[in-house]
Structures are given as C-alpha cells and as structure tokens.
C-alpha atoms as a PDB file:
ATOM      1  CA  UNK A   1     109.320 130.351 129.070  1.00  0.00           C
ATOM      2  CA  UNK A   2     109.420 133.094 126.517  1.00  0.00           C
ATOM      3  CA  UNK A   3     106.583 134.402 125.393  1.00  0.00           C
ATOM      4  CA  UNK A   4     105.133 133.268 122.037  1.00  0.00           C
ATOM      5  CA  UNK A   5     104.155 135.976 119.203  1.00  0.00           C
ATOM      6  CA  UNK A   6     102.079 135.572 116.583  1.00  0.00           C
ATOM      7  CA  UNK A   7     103.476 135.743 112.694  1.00  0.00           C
ATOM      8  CA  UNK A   8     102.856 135.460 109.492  1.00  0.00           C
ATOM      9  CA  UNK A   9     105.223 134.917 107.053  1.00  0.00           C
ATOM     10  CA  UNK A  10     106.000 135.736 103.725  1.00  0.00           C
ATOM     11  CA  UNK A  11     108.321 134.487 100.757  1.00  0.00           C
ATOM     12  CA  UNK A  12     110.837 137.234  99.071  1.00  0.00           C
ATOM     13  CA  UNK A  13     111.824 134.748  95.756  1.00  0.00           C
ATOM     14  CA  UNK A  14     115.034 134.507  94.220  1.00  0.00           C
ATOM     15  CA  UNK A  15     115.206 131.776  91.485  1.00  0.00           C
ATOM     16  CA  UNK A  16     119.117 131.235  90.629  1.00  0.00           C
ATOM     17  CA  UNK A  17     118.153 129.582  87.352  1.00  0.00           C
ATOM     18  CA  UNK A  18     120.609 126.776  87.162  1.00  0.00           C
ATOM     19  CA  UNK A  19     119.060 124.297  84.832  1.00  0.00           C
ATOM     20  CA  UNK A  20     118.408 120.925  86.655  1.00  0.00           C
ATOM     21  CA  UNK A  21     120.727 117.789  85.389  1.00  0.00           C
ATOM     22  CA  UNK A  22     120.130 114.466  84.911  1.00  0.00           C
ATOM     23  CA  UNK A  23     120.429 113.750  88.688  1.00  0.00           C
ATOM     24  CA  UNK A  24     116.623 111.673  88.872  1.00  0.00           C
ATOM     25  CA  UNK A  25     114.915 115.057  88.547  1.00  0.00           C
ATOM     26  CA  UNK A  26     116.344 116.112  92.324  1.00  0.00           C
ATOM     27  CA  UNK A  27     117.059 119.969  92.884  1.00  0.00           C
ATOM     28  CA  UNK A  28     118.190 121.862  95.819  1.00  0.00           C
ATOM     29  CA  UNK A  29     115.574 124.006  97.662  1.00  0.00           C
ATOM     30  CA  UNK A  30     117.602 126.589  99.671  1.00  0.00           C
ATOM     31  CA  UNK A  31     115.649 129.195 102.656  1.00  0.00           C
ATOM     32  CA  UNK A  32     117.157 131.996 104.402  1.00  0.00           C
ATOM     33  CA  UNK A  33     115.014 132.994 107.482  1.00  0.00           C
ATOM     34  CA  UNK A  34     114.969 136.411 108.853  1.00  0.00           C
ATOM     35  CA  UNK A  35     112.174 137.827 111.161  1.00  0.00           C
ATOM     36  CA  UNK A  36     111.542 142.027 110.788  1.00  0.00           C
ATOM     37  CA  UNK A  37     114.484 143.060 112.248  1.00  0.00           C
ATOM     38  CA  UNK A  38     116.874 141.289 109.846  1.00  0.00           C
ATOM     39  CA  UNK A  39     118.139 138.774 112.247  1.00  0.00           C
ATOM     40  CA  UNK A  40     118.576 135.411 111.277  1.00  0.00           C
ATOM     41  CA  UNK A  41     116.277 132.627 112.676  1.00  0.00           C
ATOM     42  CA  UNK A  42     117.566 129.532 114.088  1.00  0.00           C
ATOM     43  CA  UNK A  43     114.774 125.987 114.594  1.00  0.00           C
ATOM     44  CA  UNK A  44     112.644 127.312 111.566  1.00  0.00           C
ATOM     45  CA  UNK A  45     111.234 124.161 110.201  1.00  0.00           C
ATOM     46  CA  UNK A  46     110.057 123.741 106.716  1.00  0.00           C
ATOM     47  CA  UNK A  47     107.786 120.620 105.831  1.00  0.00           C
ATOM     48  CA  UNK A  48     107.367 119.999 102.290  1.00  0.00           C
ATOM     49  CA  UNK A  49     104.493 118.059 101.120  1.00  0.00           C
ATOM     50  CA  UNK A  50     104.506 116.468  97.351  1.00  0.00           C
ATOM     51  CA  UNK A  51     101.226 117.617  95.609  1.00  0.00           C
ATOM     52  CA  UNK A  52     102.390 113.818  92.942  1.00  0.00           C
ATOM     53  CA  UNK A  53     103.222 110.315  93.187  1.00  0.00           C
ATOM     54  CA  UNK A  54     106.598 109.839  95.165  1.00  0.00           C
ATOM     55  CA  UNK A  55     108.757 107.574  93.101  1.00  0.00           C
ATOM     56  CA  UNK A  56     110.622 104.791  95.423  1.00  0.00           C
ATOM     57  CA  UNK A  57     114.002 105.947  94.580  1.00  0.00           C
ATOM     58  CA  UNK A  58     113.210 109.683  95.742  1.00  0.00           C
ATOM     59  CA  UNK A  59     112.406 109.056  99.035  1.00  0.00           C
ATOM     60  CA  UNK A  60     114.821 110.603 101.609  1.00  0.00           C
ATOM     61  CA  UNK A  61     116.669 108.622 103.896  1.00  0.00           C
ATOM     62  CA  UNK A  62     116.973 109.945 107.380  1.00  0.00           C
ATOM     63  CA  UNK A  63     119.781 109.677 110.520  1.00  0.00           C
ATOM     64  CA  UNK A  64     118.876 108.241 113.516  1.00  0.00           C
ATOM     65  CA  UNK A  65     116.632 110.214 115.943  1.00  0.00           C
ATOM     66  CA  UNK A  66     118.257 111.203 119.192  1.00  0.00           C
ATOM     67  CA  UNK A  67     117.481 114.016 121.595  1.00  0.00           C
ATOM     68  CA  UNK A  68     120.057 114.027 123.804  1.00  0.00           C
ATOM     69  CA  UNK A  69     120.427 115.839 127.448  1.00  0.00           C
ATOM     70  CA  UNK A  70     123.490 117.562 128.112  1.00  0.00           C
ATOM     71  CA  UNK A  71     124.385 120.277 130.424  1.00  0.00           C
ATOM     72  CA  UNK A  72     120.647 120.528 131.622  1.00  0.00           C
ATOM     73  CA  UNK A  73     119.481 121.196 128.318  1.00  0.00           C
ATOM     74  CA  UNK A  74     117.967 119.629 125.558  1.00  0.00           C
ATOM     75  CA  UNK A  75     120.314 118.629 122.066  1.00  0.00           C
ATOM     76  CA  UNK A  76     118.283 119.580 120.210  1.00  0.00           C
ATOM     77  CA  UNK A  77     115.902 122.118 121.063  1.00  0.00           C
ATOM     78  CA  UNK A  78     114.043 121.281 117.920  1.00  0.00           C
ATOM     79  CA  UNK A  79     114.249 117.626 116.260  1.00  0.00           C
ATOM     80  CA  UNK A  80     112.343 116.987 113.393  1.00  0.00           C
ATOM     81  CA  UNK A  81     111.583 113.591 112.194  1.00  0.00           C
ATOM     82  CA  UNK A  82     109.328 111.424 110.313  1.00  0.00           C
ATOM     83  CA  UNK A  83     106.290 109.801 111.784  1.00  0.00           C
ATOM     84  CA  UNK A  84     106.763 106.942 112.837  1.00  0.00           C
ATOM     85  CA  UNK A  85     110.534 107.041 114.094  1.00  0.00           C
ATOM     86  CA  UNK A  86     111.377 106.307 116.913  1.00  0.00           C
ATOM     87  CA  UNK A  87     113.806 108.744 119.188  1.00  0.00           C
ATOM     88  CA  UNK A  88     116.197 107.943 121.647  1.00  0.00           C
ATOM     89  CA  UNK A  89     116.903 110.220 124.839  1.00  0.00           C
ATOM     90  CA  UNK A  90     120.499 109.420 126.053  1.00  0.00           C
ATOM     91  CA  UNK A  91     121.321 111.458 129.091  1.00  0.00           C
ATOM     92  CA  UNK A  92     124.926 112.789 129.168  1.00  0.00           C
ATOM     93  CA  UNK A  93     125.107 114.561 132.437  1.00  0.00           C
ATOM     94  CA  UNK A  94     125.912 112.873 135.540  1.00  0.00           C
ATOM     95  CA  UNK A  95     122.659 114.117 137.053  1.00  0.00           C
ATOM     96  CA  UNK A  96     119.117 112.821 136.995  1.00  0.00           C
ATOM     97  CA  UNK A  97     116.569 113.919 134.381  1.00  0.00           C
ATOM     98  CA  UNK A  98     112.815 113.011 134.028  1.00  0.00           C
ATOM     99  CA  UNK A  99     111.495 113.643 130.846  1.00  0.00           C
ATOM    100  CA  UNK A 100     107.847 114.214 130.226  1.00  0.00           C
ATOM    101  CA  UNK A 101     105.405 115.433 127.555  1.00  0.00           C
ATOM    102  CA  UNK A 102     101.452 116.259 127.803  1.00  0.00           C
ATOM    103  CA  UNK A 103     101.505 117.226 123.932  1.00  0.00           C
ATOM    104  CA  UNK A 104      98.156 115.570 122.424  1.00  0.00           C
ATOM    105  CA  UNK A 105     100.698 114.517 120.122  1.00  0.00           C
ATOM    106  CA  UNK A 106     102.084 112.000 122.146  1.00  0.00           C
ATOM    107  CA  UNK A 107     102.122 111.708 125.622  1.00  0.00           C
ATOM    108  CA  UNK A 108     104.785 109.784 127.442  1.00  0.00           C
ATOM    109  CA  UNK A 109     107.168 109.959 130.724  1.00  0.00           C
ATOM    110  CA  UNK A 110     110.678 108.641 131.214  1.00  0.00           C
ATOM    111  CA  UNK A 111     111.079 108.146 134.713  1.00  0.00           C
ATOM    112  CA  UNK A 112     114.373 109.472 136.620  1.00  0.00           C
ATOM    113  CA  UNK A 113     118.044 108.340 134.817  1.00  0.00           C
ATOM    114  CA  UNK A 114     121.668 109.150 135.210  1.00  0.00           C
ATOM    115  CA  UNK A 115     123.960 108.818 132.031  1.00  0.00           C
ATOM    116  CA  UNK A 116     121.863 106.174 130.543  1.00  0.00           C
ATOM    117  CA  UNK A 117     120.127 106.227 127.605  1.00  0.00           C
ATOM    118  CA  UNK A 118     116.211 105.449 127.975  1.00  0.00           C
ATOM    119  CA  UNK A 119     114.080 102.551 125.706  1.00  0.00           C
ATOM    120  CA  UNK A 120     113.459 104.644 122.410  1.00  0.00           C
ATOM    121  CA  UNK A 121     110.182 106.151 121.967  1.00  0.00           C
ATOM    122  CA  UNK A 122     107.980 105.737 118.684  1.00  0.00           C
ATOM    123  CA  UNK A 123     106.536 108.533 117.275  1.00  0.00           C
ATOM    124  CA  UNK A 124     103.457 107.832 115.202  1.00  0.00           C
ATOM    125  CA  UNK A 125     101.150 110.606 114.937  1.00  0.00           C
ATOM    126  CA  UNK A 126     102.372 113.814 112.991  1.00  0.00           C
ATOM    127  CA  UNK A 127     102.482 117.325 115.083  1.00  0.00           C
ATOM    128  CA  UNK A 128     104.474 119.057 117.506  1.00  0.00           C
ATOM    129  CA  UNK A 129     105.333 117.522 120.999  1.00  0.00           C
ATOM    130  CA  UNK A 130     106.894 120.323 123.907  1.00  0.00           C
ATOM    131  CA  UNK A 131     109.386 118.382 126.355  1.00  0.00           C
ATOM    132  CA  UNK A 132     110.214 118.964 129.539  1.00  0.00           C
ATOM    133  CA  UNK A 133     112.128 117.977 132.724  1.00  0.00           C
ATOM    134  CA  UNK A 134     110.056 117.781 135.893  1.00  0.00           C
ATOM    135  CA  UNK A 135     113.564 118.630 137.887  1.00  0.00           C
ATOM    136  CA  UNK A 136     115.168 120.989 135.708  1.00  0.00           C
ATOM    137  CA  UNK A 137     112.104 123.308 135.019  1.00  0.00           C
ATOM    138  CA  UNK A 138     113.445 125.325 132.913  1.00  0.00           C
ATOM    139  CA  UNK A 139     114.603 122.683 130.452  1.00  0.00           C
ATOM    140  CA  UNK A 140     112.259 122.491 127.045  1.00  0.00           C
ATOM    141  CA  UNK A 141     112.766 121.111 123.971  1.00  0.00           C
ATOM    142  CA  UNK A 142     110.318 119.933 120.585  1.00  0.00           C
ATOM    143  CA  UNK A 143     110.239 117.302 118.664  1.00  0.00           C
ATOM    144  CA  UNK A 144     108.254 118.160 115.665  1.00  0.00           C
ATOM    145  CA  UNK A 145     106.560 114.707 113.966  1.00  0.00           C
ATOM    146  CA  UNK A 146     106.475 115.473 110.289  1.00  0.00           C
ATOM    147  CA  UNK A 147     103.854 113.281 107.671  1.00  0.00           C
ATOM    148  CA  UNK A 148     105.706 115.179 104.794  1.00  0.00           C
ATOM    149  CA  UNK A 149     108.535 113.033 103.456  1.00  0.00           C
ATOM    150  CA  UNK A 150     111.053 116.171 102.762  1.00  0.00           C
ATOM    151  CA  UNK A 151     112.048 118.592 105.982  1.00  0.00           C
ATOM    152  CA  UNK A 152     114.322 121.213 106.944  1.00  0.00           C
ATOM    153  CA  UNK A 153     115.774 122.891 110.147  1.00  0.00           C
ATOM    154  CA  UNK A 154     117.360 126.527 109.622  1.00  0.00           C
ATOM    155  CA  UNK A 155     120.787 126.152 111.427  1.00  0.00           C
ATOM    156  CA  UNK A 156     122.433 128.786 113.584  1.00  0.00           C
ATOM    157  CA  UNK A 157     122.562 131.041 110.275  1.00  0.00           C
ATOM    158  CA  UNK A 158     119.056 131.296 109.786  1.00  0.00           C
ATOM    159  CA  UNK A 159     120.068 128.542 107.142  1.00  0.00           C
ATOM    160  CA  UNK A 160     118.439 124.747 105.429  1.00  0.00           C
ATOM    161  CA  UNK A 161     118.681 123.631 102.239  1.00  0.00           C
ATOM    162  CA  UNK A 162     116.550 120.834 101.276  1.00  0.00           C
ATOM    163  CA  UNK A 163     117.100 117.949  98.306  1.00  0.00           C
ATOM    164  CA  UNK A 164     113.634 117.881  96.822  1.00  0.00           C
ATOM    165  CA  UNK A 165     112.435 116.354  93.035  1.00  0.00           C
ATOM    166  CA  UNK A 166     111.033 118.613  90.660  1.00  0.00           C
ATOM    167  CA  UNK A 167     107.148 119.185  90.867  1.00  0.00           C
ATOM    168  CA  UNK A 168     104.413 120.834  92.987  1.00  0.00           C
ATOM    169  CA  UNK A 169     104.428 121.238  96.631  1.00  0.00           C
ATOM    170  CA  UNK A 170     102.739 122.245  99.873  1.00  0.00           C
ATOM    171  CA  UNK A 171     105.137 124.263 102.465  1.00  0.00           C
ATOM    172  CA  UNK A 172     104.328 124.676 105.804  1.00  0.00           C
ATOM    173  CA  UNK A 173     106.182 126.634 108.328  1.00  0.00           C
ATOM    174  CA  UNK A 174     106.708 126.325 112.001  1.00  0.00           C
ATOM    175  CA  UNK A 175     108.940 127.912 114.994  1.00  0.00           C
ATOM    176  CA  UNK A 176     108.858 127.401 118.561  1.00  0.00           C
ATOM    177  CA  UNK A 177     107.645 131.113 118.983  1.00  0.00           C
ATOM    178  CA  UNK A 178     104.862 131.116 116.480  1.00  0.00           C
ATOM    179  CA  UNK A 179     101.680 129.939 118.120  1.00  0.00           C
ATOM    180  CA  UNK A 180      97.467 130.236 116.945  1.00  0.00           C
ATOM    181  CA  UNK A 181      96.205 129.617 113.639  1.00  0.00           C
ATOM    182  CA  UNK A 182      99.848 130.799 112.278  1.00  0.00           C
ATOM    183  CA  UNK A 183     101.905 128.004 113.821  1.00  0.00           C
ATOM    184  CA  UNK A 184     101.524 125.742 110.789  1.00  0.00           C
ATOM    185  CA  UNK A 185     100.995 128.445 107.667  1.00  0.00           C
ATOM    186  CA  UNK A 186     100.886 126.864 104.428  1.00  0.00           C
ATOM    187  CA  UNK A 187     102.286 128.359 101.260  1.00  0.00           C
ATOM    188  CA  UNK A 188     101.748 126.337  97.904  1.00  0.00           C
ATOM    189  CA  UNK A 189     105.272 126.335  96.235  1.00  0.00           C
ATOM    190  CA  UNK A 190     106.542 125.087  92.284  1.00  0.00           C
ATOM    191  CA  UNK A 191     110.044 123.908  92.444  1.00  0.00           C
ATOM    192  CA  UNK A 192     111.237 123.253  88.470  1.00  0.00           C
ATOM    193  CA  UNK A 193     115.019 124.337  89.357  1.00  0.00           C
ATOM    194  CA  UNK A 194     117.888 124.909  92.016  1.00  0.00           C
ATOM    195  CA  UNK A 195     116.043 127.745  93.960  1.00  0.00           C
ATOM    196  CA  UNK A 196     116.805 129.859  97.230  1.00  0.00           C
ATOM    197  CA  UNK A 197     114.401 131.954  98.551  1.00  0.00           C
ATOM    198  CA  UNK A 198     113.931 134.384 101.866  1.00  0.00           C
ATOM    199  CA  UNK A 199     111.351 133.350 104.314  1.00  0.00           C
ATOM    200  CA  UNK A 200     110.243 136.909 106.420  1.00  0.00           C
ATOM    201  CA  UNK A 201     108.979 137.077 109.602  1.00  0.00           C
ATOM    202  CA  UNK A 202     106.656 140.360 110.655  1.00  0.00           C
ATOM    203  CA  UNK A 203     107.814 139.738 114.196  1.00  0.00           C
ATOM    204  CA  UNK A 204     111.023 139.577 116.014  1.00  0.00           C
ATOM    205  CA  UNK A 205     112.310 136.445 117.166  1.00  0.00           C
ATOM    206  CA  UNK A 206     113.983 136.901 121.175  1.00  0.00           C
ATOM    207  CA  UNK A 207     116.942 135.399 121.450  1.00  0.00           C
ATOM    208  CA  UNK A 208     117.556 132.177 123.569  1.00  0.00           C
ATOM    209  CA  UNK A 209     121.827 133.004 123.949  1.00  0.00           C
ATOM    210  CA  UNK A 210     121.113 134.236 127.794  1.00  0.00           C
ATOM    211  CA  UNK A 211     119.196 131.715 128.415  1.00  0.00           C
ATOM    212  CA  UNK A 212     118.635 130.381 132.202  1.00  0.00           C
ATOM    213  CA  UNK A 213     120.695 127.309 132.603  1.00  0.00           C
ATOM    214  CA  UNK A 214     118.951 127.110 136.346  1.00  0.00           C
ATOM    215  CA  UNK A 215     120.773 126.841 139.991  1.00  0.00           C
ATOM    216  CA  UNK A 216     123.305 124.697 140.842  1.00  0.00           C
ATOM    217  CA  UNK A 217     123.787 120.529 140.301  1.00  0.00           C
ATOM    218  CA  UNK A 218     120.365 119.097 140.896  1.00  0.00           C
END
C-alpha cells in the first residue's frame, strides 16, 4: 500500500468574472489540482457544504452508486456519494472476490462471488470507508460518504467542475494519500460567479500507473 504523506493545501484564485444568468442562481465552480511538483492529481474530492437554506429545486440529483470489480481492481478507486445511498458491487471478472471493510464508517463483508452482482449496501453515516479483497490483497478502493449535498472528483486531468448556487460555503478536501488532522482540511469559500481556481498540494502525489495487479488468476 503506498505510503500516505501528510499535506496541506492551499487555493491559488482565479475568478473568470462571467456574470451569473438567470439560470436559478446556479454557477459553475471549476478546481484544477496539482501537488508541488506540478503534476496533476487524480481522486481529489471536494465536498461543499452550504453555509444557507438549500432551496428544493437546487438540490443535485445523483447517478446510481456502483463500485464495480474488474480485472482485480476496484472501478472506482474513489466513489463519492451521498449518505445514505446505497452502492452496488457487481463483479465483472470470472474470478471470486470477497469484499470487506473495517472502516468505523461502516463495516460490512460480502462473502465470495463470481460475475454476480452482490445485495446493495446502504451507506448512512458520512466519512471515508477503505475496501478491500481478502483474496486479491492488493486490491483497495474508497468510498467516501459525503453529508454535503454538492461533491466533486478530479478526473484523470487533475480536473472537477461542480454546479453549485450562489452563496457561502464550507470546502473540505480529501485524497487517498492525505492522512492526520489534514485528511479533511476545511477552507471557507464565497462563490457569487462562474469561478475556477487551483487547489496546491505541498507534497507529491506517487503515482498508481505501475501499480501491482498481483500473480496470476486467483
């Protein structure tokens, strides 16, 4: 498992002052993530917490929740999703998989399947949950449970733009190799416009392209 560091983070702002519309109030919140060697950061995820009354008709409406198993590894590696969904863990290899987690966040074990998908799981309590395979040892996966109504996930471009209405927020900030008091840092944030800003890491993130895929077909 690689090695967690511990970051802080920082935000470099760069308001692109396009005046919001009549669209309900809604504006695009844009992040680029880079840690401090200018490489872009994949499974950053931004929770953004509304510091006002949600109106009905501006809460976001989500896909359904799968984390999927293919070629011994989880798809995936980091879902996020609202507490209290409930996730689905189809297996598409032709191989068994047991999935397990001891996360206080929710504890659970799907017992050894073969291209089938399990009963979905609900996910009530908000926090992170690490997955794991007790065959494949080297499989992991997250599934971060978010109590913010508005998320993002930076793509393989370091990349998420969020739909958010205008008004005050609290943004927290997590990866899968930040860890301590930093794993969830909290940045208060006014969005009045279409904004993108740069989210820098003081660390370098390793890369998980050479990952081990493991030994053979068990």
């Amino acid at each position: 498992m690689t090695n967690k560091l511990l970051l802080s983070a920082f935000f470099l702002i760069a308001y692109s002052g396009i005046a919001v519309g009549e669209k309900a109030h809604m504006v695009t919140f844009s992040i680029s993530l880079e840690d401090e060697s200018a490489n872009l950061v994949k499974d950053g995820v931004f929770l953004f917490t509304p510091q006002f009354k949600l109106d009905q008709s501006q809460m976001p409406s989500y896909q359904p929740a799968i984390m999927n198993q293919v070629d011994k590894q989880f798809v995936p590696h980091v879902l996020v999703v609202p507490a209290g969904t409930e996730v689905t863990f189809p297996n598409a290899d032709s191989l068994f998989h047991h999935v397990y987690s001891f996360s206080p966040t929710k504890q659970f074990e799907l017992k050894l399947y073969t291209e089938f998908t399990a009963e979905p799981l609900r996910f009530e309590k908000a926090g992170v949950v690490d997955i794991g395979c007790n065959i494949h040892d080297w499989m992991l996966g997250y599934i971060v449970v978010s109590d913010a109504p508005y998320f993002g996930k930076t793509n393989e471009e370091g990349q998420t733009t969020i739909v958010l209405p205008i008004g005050e927020y609290r943004v927290s900030f997590w990866h899968p190799q930040v860890d301590g008091e930093q794993a969830f840092s909290t940045r208060s944030v006014s969005v009045s416009s279409d904004t993108s800003k740069q989210w820098k890491l003081t660390a370098t993130i390793e890369s998980d392209d050479n990952f081990d895929f493991g030994f053979g077909d068990y």
